[in-house]
Protein backbone atom coordinates (compact mmCIF):
# COMPACT_ATOMS: atom_id res chain seq x y z
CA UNK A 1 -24.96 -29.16 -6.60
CA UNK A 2 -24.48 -26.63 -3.76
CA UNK A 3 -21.34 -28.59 -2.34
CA UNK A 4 -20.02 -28.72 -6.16
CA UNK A 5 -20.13 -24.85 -5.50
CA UNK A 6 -18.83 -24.70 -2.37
CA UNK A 7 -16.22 -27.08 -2.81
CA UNK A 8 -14.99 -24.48 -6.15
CA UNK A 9 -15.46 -21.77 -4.00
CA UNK A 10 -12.73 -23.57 -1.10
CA UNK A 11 -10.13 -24.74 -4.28
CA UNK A 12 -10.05 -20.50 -5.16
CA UNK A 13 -9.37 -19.76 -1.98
CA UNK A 14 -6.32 -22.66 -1.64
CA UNK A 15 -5.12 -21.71 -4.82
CA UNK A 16 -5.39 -18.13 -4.68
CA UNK A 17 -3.43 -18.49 -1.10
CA UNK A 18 -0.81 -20.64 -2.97
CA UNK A 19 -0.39 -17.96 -5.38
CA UNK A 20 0.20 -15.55 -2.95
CA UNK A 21 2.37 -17.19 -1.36
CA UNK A 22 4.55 -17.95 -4.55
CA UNK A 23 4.83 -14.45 -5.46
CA UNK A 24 5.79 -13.38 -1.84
CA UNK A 25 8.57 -15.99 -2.41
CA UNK A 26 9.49 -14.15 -5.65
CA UNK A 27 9.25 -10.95 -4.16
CA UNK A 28 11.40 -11.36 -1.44
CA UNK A 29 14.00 -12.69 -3.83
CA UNK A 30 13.66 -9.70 -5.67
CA UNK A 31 14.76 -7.24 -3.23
CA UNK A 32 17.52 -9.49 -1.83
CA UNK A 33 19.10 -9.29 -5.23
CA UNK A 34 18.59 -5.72 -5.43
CA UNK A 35 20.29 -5.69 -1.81
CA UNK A 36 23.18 -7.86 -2.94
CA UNK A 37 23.63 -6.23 -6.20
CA UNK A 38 22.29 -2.75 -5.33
CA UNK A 39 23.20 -1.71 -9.37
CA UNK A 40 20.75 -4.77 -10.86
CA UNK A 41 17.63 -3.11 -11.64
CA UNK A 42 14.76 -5.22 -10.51
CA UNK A 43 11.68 -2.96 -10.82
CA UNK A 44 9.92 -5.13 -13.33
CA UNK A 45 10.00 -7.99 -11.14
CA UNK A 46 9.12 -6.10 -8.11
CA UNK A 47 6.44 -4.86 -9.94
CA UNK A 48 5.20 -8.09 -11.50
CA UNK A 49 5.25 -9.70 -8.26
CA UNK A 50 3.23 -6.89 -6.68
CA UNK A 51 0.93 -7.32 -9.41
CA UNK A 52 0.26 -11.64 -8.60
CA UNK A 53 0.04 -10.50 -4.88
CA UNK A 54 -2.93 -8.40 -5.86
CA UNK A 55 -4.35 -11.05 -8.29
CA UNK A 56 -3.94 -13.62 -5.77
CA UNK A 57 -5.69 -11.93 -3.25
CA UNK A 58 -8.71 -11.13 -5.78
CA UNK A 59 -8.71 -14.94 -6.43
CA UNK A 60 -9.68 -15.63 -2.46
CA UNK A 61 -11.45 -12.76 -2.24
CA UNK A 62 -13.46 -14.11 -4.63
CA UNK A 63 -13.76 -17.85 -3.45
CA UNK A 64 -14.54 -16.40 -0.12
CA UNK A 65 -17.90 -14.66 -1.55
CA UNK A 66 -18.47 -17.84 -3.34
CA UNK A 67 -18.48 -20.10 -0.72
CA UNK A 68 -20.53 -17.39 1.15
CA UNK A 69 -22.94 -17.55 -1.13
CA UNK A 70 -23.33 -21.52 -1.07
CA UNK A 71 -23.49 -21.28 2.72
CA UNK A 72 -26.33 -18.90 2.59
CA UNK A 73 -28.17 -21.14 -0.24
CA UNK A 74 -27.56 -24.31 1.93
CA UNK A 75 -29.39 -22.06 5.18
CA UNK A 76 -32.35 -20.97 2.71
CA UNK A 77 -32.61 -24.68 1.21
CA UNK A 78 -32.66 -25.99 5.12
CA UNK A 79 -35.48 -23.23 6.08
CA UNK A 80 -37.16 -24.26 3.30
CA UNK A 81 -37.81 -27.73 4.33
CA UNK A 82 -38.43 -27.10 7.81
């Protein structure tokens, strides 16, 4: 049960990293079209992608606590029995 958690908790943080990650890429394409084309207007995509880098760092933000939280379960679980 507790590793079912903390193995969630893990996949959040991998996927909210790969998210990241994936709207850095878009990001930085962004503003090199807005450099090569300094007339295309590219706001909404900076934006957007400004937007997923904040999601994405919620997401392992929040697997983080998760897995936090199974870690201190598994410690109260071992006391427990001891």
């Amino acid at each position: 049960m507790i590793n079912d958690v903390m193995n969630t908790g893990v996949f959040a943080v991998q996927s909210g990293t790969q998210n990241l990650d994936a709207s850095a890429t878009k990001l930085n394409q962004a503003v090199a079209a807005t450099s090569a084309q300094p007339a295309k207007d590219t706001s909404v995509t900076v934006a957007s992608a400004a937007v997923e880098q904040q999601q994405a760092l919620y997401q392992v933000q929040a697997g983080a606590k998760v897995v936090e939280t199974a870690d201190k379960a598994i410690g109260t679980l071992v006391d427990a029995k001891v």
